[in-house]
Protein backbone atom coordinates (compact mmCIF):
# COMPACT_ATOMS: atom_id res chain seq x y z
CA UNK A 1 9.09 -31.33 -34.88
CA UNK A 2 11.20 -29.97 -32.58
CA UNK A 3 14.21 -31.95 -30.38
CA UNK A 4 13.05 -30.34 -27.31
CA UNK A 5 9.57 -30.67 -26.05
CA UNK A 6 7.14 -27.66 -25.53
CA UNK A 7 6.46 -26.52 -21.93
CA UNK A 8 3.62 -24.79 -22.52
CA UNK A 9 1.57 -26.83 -20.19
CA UNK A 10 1.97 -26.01 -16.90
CA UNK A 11 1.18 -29.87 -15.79
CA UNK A 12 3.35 -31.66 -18.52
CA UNK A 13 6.25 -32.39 -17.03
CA UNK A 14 7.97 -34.59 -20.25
CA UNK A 15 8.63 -30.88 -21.99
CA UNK A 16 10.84 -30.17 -18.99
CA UNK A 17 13.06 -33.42 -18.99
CA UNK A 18 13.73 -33.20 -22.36
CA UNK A 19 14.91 -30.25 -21.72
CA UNK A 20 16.88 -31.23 -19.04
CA UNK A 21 17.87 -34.22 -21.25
CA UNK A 22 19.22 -31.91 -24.23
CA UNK A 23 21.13 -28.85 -21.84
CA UNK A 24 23.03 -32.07 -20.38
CA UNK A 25 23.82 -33.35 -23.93
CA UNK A 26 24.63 -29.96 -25.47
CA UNK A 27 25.36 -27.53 -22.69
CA UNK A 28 25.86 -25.11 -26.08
CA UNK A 29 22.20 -25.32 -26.77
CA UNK A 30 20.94 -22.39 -27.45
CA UNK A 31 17.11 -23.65 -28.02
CA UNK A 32 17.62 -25.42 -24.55
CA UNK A 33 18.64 -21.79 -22.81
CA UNK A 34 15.79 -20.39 -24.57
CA UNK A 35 13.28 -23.32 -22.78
CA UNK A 36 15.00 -22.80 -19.72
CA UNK A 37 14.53 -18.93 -19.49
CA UNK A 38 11.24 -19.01 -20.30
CA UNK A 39 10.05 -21.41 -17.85
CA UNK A 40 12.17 -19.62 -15.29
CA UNK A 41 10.09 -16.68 -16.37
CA UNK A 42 6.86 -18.39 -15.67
CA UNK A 43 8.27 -19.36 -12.21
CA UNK A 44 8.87 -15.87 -11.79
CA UNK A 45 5.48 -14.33 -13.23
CA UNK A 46 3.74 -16.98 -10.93
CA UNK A 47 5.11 -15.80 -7.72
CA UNK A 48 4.04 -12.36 -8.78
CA UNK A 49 0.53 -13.65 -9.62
CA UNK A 50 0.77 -15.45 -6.21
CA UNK A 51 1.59 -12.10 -4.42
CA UNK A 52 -1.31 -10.23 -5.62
CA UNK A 53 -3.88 -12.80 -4.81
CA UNK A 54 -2.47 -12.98 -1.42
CA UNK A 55 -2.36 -8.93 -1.09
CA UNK A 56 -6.36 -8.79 -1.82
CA UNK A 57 -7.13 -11.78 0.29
CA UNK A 58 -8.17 -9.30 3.03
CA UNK A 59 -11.28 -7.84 0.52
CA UNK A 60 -12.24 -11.24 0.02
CA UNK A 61 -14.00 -12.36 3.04
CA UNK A 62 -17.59 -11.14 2.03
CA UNK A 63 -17.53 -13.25 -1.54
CA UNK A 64 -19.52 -15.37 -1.62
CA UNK A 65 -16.97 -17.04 -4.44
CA UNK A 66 -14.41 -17.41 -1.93
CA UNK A 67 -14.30 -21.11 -1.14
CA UNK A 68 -11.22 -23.68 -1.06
CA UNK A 69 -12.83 -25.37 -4.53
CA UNK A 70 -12.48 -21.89 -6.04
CA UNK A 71 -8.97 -20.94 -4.88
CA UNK A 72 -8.21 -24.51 -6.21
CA UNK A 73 -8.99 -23.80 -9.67
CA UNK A 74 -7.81 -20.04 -9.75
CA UNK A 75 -4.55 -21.19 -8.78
CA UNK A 76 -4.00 -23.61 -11.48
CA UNK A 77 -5.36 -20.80 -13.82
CA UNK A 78 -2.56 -18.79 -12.78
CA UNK A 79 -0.17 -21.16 -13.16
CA UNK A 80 -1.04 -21.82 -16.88
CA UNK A 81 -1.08 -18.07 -17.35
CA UNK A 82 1.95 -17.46 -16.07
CA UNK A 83 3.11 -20.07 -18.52
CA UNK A 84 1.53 -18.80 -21.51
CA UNK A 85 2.90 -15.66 -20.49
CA UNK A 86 6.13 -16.28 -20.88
CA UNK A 87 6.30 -18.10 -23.55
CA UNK A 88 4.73 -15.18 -25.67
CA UNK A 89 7.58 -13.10 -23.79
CA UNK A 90 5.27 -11.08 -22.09
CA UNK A 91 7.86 -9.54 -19.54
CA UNK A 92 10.96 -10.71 -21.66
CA UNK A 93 12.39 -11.36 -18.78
CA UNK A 94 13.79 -14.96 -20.49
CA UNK A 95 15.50 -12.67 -23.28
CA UNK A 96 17.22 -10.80 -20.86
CA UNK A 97 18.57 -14.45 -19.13
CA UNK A 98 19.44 -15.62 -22.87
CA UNK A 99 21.36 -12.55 -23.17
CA UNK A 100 23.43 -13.12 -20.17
CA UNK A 101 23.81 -16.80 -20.31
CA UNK A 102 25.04 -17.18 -23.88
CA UNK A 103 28.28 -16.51 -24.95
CA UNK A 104 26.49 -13.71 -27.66
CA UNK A 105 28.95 -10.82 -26.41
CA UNK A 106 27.33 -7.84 -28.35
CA UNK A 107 24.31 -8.19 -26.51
CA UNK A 108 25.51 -8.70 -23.08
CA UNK A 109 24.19 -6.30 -20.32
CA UNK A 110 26.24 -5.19 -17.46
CA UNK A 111 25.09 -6.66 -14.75
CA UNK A 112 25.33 -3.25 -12.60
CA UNK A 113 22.52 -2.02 -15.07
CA UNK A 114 20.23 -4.80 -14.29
CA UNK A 115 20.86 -4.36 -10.63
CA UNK A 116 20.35 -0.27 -11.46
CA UNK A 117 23.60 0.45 -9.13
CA UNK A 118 25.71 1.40 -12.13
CA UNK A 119 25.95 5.43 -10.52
CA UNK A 120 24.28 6.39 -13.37
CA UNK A 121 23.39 10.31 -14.24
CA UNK A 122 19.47 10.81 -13.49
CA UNK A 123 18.39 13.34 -15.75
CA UNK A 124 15.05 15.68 -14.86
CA UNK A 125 13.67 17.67 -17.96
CA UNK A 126 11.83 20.43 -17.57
CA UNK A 127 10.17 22.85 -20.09
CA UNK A 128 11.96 25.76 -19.20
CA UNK A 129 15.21 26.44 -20.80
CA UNK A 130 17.56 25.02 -18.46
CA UNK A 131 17.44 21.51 -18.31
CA UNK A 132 18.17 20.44 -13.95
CA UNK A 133 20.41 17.55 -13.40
CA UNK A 134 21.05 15.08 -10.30
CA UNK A 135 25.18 14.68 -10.48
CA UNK A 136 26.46 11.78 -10.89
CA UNK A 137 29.26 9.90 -12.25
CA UNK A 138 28.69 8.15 -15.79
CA UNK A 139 26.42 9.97 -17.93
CA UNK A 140 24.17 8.35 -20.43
CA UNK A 141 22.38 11.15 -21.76
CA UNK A 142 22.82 12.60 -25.43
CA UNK A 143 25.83 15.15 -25.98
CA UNK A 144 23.17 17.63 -27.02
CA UNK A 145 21.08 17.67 -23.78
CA UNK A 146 22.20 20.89 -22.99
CA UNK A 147 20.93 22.27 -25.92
CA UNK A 148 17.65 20.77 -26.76
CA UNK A 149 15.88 20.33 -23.29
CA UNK A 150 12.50 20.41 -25.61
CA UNK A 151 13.30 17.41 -27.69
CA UNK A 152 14.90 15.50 -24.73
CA UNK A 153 11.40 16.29 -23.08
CA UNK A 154 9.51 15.06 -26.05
CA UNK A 155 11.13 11.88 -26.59
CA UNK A 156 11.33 10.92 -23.19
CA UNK A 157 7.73 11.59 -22.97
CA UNK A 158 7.32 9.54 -26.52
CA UNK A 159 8.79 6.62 -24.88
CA UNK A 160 6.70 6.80 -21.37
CA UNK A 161 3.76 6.78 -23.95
CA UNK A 162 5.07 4.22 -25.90
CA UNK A 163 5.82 1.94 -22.56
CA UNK A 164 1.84 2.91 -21.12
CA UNK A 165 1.10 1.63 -24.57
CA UNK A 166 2.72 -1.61 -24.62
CA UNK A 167 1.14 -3.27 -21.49
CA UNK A 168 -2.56 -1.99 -22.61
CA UNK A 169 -2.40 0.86 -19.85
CA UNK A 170 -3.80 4.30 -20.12
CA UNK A 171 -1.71 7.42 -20.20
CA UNK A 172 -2.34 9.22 -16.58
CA UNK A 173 -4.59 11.91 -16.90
CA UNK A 174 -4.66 14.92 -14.83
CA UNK A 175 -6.29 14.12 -11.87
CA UNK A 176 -4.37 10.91 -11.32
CA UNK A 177 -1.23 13.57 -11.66
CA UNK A 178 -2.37 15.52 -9.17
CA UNK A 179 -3.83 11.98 -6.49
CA UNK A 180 0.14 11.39 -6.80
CA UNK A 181 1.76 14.04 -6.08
CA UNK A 182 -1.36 15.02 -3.15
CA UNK A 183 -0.16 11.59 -2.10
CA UNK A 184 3.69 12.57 -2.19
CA UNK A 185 3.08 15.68 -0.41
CA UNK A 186 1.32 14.00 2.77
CA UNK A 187 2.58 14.69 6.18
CA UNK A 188 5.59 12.86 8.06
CA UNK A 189 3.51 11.78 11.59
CA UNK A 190 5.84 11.68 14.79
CA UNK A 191 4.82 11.60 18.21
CA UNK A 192 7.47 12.27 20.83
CA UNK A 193 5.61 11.44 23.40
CA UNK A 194 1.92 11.36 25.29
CA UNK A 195 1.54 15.18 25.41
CA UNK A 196 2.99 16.19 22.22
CA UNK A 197 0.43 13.42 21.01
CA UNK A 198 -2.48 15.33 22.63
CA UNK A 199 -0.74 18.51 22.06
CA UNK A 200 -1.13 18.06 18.02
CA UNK A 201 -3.88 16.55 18.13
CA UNK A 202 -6.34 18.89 20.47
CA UNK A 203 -7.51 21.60 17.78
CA UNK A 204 -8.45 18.42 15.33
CA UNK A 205 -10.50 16.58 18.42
CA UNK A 206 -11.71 20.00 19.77
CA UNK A 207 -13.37 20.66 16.19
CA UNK A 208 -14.62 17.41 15.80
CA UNK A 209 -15.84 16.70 19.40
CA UNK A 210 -18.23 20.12 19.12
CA UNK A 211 -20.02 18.23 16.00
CA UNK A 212 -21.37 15.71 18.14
CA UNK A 213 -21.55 17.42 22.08
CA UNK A 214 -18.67 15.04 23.68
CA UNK A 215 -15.63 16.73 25.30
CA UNK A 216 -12.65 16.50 23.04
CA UNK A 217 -10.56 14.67 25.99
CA UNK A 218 -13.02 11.47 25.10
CA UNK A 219 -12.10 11.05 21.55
CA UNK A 220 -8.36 12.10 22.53
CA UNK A 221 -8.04 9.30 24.81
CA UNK A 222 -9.77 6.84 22.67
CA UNK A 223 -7.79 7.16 19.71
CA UNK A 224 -4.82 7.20 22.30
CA UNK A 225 -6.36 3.70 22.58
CA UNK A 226 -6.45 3.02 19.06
CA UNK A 227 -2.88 4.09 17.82
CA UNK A 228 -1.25 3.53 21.20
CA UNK A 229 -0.54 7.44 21.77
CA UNK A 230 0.21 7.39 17.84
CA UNK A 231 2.99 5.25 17.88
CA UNK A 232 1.06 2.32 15.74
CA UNK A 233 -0.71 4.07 13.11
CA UNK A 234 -1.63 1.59 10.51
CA UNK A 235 0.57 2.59 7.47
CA UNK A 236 -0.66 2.62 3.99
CA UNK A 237 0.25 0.66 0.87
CA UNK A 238 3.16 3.28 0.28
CA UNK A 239 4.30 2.83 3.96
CA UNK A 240 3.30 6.26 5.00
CA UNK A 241 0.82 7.13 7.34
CA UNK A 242 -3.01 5.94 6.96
CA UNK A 243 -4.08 9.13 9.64
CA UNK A 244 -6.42 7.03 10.56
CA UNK A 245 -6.77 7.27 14.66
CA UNK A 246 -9.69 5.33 15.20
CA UNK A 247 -9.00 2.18 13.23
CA UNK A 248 -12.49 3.17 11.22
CA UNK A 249 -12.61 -0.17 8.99
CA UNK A 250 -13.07 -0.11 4.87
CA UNK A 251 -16.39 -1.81 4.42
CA UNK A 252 -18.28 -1.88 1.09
CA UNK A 253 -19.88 1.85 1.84
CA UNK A 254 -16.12 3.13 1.64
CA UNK A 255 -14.72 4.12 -1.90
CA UNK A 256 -11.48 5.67 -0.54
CA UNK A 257 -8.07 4.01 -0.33
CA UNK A 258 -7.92 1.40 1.52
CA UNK A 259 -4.74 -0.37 4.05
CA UNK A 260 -4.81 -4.36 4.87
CA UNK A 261 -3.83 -4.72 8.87
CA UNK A 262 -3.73 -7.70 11.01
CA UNK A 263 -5.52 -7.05 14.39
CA UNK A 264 -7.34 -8.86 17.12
CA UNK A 265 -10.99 -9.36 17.11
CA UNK A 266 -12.88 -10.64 20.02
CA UNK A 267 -15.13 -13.61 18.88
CA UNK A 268 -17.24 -15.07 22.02
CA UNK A 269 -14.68 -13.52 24.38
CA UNK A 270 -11.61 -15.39 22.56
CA UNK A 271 -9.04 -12.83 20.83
CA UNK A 272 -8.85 -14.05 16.96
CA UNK A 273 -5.75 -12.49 14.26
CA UNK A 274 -7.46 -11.46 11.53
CA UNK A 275 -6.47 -9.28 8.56
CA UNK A 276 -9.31 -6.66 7.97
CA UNK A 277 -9.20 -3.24 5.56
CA UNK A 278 -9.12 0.11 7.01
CA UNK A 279 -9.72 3.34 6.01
CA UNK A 280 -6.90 5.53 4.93
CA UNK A 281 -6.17 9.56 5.09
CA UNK A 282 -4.85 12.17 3.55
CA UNK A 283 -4.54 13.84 6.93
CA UNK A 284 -5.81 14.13 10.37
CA UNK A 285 -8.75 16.50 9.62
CA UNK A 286 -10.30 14.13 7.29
CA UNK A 287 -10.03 11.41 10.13
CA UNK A 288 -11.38 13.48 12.65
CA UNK A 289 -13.90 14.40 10.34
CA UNK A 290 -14.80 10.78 8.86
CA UNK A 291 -14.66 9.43 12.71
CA UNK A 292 -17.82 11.94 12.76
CA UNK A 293 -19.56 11.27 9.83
CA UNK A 294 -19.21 7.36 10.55
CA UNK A 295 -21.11 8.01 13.95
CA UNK A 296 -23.36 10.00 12.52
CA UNK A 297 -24.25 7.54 9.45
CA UNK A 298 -24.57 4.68 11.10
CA UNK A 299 -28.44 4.23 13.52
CA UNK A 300 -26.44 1.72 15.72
CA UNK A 301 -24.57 4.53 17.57
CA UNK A 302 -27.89 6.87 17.74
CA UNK A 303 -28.10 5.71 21.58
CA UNK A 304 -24.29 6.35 21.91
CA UNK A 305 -24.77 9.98 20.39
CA UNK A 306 -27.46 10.97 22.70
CA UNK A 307 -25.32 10.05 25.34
CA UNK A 308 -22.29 12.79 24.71
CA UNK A 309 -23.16 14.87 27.98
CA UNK A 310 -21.42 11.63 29.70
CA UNK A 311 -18.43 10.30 28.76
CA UNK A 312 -18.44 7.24 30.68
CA UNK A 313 -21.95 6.16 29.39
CA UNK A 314 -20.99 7.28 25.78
CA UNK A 315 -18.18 5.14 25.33
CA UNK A 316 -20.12 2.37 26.81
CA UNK A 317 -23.05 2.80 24.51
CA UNK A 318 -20.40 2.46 21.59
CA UNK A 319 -19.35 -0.75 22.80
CA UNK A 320 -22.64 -1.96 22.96
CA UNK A 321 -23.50 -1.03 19.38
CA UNK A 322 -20.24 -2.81 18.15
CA UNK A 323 -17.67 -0.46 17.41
CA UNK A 324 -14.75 -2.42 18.81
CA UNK A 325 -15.32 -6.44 19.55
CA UNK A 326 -12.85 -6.36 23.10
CA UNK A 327 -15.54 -6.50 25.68
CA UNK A 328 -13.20 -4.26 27.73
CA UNK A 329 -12.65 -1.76 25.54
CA UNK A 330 -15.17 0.85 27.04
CA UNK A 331 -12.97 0.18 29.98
CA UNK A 332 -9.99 0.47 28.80
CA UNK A 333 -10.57 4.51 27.44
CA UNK A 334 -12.22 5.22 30.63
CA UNK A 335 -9.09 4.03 32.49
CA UNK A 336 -7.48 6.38 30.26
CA UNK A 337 -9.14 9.24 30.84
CA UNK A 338 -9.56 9.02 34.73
CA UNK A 339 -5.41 8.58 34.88
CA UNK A 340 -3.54 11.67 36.29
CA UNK A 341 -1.14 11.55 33.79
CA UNK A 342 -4.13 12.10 31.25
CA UNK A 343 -5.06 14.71 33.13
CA UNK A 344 -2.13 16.43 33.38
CA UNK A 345 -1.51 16.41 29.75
CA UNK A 346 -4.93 17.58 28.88
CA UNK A 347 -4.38 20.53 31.86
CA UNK A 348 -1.14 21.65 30.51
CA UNK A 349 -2.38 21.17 26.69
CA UNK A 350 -5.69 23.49 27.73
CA UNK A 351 -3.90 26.01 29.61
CA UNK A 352 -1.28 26.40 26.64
CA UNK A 353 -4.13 26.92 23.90
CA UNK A 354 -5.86 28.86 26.61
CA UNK A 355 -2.95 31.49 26.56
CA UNK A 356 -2.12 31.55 22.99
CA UNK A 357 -5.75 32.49 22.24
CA UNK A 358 -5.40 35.16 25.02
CA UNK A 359 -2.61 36.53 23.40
């Protein structure tokens, strides 16, 4: 049997002083650095567990699962995973700690690797025949790099493979090659101000408003109302922009990417924080685009539709059939669009596209 008790129970707390017990007896211990790494790695797989459920607690709302009694049990679920886990070395995050901790000098790490600050050279292989490199100071990379850019490529692509392989993931394929670097390749969004805000935006709105009979000033000056004149575009999980100038919400109809937000929702005229899922872009056609479509799918704003011809009674027809919960939200675009400054910016916007097509 051994000295030191196992830990492998999440709720036993005798394993861990007898461990505490035996480090304190024989600080040399390497069976008690062992115990202690690994239940520092569960501490550390837990919080990551704890993370994740927290990050999907805004696509939980509808379950009918989600209840305190449930949460209760998932969490000590977790907590023994995390447990059993580490203890099978899962991350071997508690080798790495015995490796640093012991007085085992072959094996020690430099702790500038761990950190990845070491100014390492980053190495990009190619299969043509000249191998690109990012300069740098210390070099890791074989002598023969230079030489043999194909067998560089293949075994680094051996041990991406091998790595996939190891935590039960699939190789990407293809198309999720191509979602990334779609995804890389998305646009920075700036806005300088009110009219460069209605300036890029006009075309998109002018496009879009002609699909349902509205003037394009309408839908301007509501999303101006959405993404306060673009400044607060909800970001994605990446941190880059969502596009998504309406705040169109992620319900269960939506299979696209999604982006968790807090906002404020109106319940019986009292504002309430909430974290809700939105819908998230590639770029601003597809939001001007899916702002139509979502009108256009949904009965509720049928009365709203038919009212296009007037702006005023269009916006309050979609506040009626629920599209935001402020009840002065109808308002609140209408005070936009009667402003002078509004009207300035749409003027000067018009007048500009006016001329370029004239040229």
């Amino acid at each position: 049997m051994s000295k030191i008790g196992d830990i492998n129970n999440h709720l036993d707390l005798t394993g861990l002083q007898e461990l505490k017990a035996q480090a304190t007896k024989d600080p040399e211990s390497k069976e008690a650095l062992k115990k202690a790494a690994a239940h520092f790695e569960s501490i550390f797989i837990g919080m990551m567990l704890k993370s994740m459920r927290k990050a999907n607690e805004a696509f939980e709302d509808d379950n009918p699962m989600n209840t305190s009694t449930t949460k209760f049990y998932r969490d000590m679920y977790d907590q023994q995973l995390s447990t059993d886990m580490a203890v099978k070395g899962s991350m071997g995050l508690a080798d790495l700690i015995v490796k640093q901790l012991s007085n085992d000098t072959e094996n020690y790490k430099a702790a500038s690797t761990l950190r990845n600050d070491g100014d390492f050279t980053r190495h990009a292989f190619y299969n043509d025949d000249k191998p690109k490199e990012v300069v740098a100071s210390n070099s890791i990379a074989p002598a023969n790099s230079a030489t043999k850019p194909n067998s560089i490529l293949d075994d680094f692509n051996n041990v991406i493979d091998k790595s996939f392989s190891a935590i039960g993931a699939e190789k990407p394929t293809e198309s999720t090659v191509a979602n990334t670097q779609q995804k890389q390749s998305k646009a920075v969004v700036n806005f300088d101000s009110p009219d460069d805000f209605v300036g890029s935006l006009w075309q998109f709105a002018k496009k879009a408003a002609a699909k349902i009979g509205v003037n394009p000033a309408v839908i301007i000056a509501q999303s101006a109302l959405e993404t306060g004149w673009g400044q607060h575009i909800i970001k994605d999980k990446d941190g880059e922009s969502s596009f998504n100038l309406f705040n169109v919400k992620a319900h269960r109809d939506w299979d696209g990417e999604k982006a968790a937000q807090s906002t404020l929702e109106f319940e019986k005229g009292i504002a309430v924080r909430k974290t809700e899922p939105f819908r998230v872009y590639s770029n601003f056609t597809e939001a001007f685009d899916d702002f139509v479509s979502f009108l256009k799918s949904n009965s509720r704003y049928d009365e709203a539709l038919e009212s296009t011809a007037e702006p005023e009674q269009f916006l309050q027809e979609l506040q009626k059939a629920g599209y935001a919960t402020d009840p002065n939200y109808a308002d609140k675009i209408i005070g936009i669009l009667n402003s002078s400054t509004f009207k300035d910016v749409v003027g000067k916007v018009t007048q500009s596209k006016n001329n370029m097509v004239g040229e």
